[in-house]
PDB file of N, CA and C in Angstrom:
ATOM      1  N   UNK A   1     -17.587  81.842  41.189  1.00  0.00           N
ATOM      2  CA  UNK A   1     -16.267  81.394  40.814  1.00  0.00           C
ATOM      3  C   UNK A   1     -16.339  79.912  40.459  1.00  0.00           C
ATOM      4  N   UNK A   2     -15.495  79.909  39.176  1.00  0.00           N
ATOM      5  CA  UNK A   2     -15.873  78.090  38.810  1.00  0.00           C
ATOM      6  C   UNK A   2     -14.307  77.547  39.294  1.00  0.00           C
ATOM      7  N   UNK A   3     -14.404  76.323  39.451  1.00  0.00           N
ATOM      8  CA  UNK A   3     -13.390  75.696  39.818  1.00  0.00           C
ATOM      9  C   UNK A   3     -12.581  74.803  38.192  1.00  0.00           C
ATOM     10  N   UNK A   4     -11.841  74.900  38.446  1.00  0.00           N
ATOM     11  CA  UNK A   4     -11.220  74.636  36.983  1.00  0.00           C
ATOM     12  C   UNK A   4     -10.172  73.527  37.377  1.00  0.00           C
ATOM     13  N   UNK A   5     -10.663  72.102  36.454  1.00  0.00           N
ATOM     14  CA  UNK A   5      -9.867  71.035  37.028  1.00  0.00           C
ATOM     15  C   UNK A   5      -9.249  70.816  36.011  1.00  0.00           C
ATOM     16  N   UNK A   6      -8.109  71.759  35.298  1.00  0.00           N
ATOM     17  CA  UNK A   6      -6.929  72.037  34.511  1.00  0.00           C
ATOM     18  C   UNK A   6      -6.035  72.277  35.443  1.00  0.00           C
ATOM     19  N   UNK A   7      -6.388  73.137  36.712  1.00  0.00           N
ATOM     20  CA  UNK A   7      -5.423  74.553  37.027  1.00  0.00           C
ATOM     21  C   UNK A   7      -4.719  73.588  37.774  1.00  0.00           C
ATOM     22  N   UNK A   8      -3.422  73.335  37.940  1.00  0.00           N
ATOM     23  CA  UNK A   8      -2.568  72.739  39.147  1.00  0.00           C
ATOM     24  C   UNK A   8      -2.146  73.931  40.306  1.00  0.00           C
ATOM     25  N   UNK A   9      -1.917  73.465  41.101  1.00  0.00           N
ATOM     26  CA  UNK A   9      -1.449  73.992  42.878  1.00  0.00           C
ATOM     27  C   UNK A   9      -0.095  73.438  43.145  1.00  0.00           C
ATOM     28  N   UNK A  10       0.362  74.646  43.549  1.00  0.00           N
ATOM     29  CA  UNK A  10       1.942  74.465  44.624  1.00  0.00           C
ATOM     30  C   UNK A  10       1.180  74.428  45.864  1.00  0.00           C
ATOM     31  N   UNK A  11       2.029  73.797  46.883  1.00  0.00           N
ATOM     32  CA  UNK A  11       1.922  74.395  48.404  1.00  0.00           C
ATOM     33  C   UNK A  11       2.189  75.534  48.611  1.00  0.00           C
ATOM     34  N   UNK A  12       2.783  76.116  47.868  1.00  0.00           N
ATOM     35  CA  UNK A  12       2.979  77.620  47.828  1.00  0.00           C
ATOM     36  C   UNK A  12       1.778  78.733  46.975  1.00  0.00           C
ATOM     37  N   UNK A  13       1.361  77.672  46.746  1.00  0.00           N
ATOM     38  CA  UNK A  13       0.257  78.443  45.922  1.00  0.00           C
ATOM     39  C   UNK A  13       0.329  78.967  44.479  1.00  0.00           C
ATOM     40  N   UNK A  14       0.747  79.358  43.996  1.00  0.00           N
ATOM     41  CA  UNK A  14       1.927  79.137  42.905  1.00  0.00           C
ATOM     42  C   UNK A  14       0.674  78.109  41.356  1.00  0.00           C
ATOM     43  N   UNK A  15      -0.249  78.367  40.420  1.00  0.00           N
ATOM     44  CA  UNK A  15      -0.790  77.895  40.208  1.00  0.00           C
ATOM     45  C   UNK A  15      -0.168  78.183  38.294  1.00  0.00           C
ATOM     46  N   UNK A  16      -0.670  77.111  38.302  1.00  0.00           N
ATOM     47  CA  UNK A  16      -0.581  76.734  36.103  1.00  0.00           C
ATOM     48  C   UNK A  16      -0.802  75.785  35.587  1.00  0.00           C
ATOM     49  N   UNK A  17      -1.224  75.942  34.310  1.00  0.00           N
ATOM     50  CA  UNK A  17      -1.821  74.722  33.467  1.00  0.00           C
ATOM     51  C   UNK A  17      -0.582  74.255  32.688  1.00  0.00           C
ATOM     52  N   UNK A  18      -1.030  73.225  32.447  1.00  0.00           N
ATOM     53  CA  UNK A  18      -0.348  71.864  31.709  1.00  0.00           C
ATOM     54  C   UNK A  18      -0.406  72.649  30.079  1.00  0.00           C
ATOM     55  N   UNK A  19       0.695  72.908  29.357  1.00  0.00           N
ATOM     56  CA  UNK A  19       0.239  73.416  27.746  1.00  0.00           C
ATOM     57  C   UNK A  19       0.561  72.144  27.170  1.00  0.00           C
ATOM     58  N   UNK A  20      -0.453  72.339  26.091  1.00  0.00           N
ATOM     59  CA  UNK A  20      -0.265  70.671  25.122  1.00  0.00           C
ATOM     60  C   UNK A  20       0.894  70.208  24.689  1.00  0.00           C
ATOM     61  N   UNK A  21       1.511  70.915  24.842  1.00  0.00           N
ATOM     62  CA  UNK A  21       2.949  70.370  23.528  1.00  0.00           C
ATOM     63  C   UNK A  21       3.356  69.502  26.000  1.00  0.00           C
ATOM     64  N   UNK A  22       3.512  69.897  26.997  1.00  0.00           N
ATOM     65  CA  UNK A  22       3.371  69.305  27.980  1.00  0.00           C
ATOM     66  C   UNK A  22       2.999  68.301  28.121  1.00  0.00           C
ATOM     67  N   UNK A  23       1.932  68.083  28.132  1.00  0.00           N
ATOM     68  CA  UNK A  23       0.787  66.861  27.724  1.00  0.00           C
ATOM     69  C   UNK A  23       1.369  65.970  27.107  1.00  0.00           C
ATOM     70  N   UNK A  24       2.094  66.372  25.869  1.00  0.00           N
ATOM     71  CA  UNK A  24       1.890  65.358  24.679  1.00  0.00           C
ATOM     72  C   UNK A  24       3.774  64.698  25.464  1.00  0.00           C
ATOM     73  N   UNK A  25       4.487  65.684  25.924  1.00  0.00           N
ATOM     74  CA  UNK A  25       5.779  65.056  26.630  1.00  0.00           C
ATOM     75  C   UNK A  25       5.605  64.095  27.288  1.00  0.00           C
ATOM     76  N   UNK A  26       4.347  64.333  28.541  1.00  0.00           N
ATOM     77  CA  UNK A  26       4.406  63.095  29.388  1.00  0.00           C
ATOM     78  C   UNK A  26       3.932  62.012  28.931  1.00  0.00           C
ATOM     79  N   UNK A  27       3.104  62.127  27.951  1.00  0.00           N
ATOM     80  CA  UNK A  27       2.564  60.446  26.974  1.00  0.00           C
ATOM     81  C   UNK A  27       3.882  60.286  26.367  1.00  0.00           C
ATOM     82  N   UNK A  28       4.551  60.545  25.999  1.00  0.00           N
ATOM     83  CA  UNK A  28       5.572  60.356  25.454  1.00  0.00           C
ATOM     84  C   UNK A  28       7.127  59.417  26.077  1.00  0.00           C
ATOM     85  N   UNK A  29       6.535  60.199  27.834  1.00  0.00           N
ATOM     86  CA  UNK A  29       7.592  59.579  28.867  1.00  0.00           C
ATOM     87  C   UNK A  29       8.822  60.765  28.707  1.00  0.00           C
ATOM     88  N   UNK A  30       8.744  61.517  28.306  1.00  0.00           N
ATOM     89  CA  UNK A  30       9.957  62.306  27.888  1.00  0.00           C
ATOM     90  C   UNK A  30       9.746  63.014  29.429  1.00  0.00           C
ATOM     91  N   UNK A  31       9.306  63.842  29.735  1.00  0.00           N
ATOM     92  CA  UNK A  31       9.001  64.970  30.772  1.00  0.00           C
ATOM     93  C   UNK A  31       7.684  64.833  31.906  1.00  0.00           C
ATOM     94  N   UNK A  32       8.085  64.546  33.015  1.00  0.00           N
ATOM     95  CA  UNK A  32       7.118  63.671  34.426  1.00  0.00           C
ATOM     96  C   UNK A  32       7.612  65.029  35.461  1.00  0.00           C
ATOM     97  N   UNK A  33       8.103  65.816  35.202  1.00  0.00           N
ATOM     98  CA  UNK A  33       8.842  66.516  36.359  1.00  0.00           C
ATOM     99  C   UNK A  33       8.220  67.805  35.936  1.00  0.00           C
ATOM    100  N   UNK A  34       8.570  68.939  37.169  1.00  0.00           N
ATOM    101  CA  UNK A  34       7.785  70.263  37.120  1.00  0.00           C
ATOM    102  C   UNK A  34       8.179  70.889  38.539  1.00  0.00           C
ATOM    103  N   UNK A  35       9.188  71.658  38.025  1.00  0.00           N
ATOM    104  CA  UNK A  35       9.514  72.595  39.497  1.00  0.00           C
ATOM    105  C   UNK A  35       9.112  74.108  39.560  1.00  0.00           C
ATOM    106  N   UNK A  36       8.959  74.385  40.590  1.00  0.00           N
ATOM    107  CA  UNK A  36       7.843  75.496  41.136  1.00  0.00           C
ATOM    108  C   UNK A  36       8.886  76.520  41.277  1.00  0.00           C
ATOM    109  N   UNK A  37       8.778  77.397  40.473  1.00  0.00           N
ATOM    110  CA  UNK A  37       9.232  79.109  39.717  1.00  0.00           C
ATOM    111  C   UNK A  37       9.105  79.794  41.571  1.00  0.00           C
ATOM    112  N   UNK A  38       8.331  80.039  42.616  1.00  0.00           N
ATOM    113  CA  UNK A  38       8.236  80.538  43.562  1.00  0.00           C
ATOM    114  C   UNK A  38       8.758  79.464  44.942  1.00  0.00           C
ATOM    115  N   UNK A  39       8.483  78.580  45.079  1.00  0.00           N
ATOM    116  CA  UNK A  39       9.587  77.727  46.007  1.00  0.00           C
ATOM    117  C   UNK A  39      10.379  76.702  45.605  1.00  0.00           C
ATOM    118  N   UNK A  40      10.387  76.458  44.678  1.00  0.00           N
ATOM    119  CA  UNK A  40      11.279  75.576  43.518  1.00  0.00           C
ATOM    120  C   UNK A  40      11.198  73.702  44.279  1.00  0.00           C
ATOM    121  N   UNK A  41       9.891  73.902  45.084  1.00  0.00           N
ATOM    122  CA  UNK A  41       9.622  72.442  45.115  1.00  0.00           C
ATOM    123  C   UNK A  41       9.391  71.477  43.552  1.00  0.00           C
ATOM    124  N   UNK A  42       9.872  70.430  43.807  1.00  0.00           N
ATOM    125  CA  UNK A  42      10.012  69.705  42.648  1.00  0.00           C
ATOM    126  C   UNK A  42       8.891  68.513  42.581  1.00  0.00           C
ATOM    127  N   UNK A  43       7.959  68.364  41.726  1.00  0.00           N
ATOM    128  CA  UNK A  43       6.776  67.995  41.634  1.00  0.00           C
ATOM    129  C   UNK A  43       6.814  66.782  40.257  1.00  0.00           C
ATOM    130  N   UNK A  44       6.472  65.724  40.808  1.00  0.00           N
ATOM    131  CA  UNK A  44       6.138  64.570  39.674  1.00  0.00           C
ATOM    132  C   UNK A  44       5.132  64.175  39.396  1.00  0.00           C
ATOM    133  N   UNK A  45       4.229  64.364  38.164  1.00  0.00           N
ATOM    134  CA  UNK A  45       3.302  63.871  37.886  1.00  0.00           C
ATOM    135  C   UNK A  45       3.247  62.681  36.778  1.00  0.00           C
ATOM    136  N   UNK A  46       2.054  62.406  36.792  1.00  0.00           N
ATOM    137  CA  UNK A  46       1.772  60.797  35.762  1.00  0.00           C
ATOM    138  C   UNK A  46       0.551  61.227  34.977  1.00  0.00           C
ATOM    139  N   UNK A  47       0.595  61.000  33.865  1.00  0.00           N
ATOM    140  CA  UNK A  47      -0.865  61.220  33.158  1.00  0.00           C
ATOM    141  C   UNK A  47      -0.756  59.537  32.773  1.00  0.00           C
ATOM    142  N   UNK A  48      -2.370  59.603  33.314  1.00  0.00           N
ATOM    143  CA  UNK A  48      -3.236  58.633  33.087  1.00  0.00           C
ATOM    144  C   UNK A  48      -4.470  59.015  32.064  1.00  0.00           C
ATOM    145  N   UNK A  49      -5.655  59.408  32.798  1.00  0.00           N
ATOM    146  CA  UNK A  49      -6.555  59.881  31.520  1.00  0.00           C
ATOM    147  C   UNK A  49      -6.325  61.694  31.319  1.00  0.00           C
ATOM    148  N   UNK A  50      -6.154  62.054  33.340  1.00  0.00           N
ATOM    149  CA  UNK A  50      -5.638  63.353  33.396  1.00  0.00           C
ATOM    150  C   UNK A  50      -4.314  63.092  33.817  1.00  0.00           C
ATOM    151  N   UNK A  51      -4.023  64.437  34.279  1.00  0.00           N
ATOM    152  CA  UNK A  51      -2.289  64.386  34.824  1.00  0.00           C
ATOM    153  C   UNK A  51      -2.997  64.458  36.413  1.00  0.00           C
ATOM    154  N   UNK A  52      -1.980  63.446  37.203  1.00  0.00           N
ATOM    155  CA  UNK A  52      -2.022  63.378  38.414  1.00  0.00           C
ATOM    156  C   UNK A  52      -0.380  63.203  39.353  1.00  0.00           C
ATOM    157  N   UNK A  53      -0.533  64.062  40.583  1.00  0.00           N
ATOM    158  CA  UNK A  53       0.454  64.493  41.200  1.00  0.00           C
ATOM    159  C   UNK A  53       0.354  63.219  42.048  1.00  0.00           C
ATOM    160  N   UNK A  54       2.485  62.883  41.606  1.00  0.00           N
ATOM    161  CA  UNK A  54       2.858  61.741  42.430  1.00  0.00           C
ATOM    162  C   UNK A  54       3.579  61.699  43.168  1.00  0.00           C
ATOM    163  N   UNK A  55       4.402  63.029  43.174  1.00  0.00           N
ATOM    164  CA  UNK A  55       5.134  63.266  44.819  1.00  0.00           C
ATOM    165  C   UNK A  55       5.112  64.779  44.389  1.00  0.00           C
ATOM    166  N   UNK A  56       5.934  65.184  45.813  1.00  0.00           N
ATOM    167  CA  UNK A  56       6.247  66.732  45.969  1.00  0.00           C
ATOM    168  C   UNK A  56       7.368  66.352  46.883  1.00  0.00           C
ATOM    169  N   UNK A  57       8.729  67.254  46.363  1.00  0.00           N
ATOM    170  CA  UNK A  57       9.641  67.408  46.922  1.00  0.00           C
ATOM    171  C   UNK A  57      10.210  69.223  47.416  1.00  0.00           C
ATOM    172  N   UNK A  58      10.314  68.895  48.663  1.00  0.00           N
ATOM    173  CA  UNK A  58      10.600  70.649  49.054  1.00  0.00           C
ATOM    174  C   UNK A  58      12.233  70.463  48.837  1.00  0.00           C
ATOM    175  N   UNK A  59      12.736  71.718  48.526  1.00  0.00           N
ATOM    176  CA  UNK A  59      14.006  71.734  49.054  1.00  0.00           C
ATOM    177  C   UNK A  59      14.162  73.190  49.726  1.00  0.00           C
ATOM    178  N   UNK A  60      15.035  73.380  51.056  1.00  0.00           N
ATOM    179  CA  UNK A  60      15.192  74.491  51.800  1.00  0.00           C
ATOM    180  C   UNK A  60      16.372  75.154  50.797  1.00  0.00           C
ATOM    181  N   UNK A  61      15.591  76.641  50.987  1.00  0.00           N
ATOM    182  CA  UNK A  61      16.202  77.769  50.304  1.00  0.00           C
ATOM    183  C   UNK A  61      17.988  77.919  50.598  1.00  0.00           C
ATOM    184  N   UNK A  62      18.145  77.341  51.390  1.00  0.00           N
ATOM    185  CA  UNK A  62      19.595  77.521  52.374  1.00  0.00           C
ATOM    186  C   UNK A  62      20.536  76.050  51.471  1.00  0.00           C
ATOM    187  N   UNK A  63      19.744  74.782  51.498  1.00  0.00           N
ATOM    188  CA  UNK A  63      20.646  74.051  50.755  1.00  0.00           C
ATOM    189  C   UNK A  63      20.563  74.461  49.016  1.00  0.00           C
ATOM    190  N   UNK A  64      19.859  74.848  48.348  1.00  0.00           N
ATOM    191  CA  UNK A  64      19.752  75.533  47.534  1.00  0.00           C
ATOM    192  C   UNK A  64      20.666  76.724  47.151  1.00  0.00           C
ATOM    193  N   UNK A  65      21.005  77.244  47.944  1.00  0.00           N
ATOM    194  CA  UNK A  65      22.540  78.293  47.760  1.00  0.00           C
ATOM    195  C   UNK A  65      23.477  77.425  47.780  1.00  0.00           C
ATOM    196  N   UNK A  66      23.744  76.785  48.968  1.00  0.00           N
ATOM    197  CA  UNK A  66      24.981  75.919  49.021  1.00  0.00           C
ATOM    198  C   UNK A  66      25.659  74.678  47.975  1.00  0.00           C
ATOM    199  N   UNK A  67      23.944  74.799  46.802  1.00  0.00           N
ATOM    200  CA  UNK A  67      24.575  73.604  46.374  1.00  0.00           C
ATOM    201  C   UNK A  67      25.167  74.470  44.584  1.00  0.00           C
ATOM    202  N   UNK A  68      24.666  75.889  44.495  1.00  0.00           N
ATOM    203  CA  UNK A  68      25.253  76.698  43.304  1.00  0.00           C
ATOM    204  C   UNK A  68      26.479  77.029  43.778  1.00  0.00           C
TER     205      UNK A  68
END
């Protein structure tokens, strides 16, 4: 098994790549954000030469109802 330093990670496990027209957003400054489809933690990254993760925000499933 090769390790593939494209693939990004949730804490949930929850895994996907960056697609170019992505890429080309965050050079752009347009789009730094990325929330997770399976725990809908909210994730900021920075591209430098790669894209690198600059926080992780959880939010509980419970304030998440309350706030639709």
């Amino acid at each position: 098994m090769s390790i593939d330093p494209k693939l990004n990670y949730c804490r949930c496990g929850y895994t996907w790549k960056f697609t170019r027209f992505d890429i080309l957003l965050m050079f752009l400054g347009l789009k730094d954000t990325f929330r997770c489809p399976r725990c809908q933690a909210l994730m900021k990254f920075k591209l430098i030469y790669h894209t690198a993760k600059v926080s992780t925000e959880n939010i509980d499933r419970g304030e998440l109802w309350k706030q639709s």
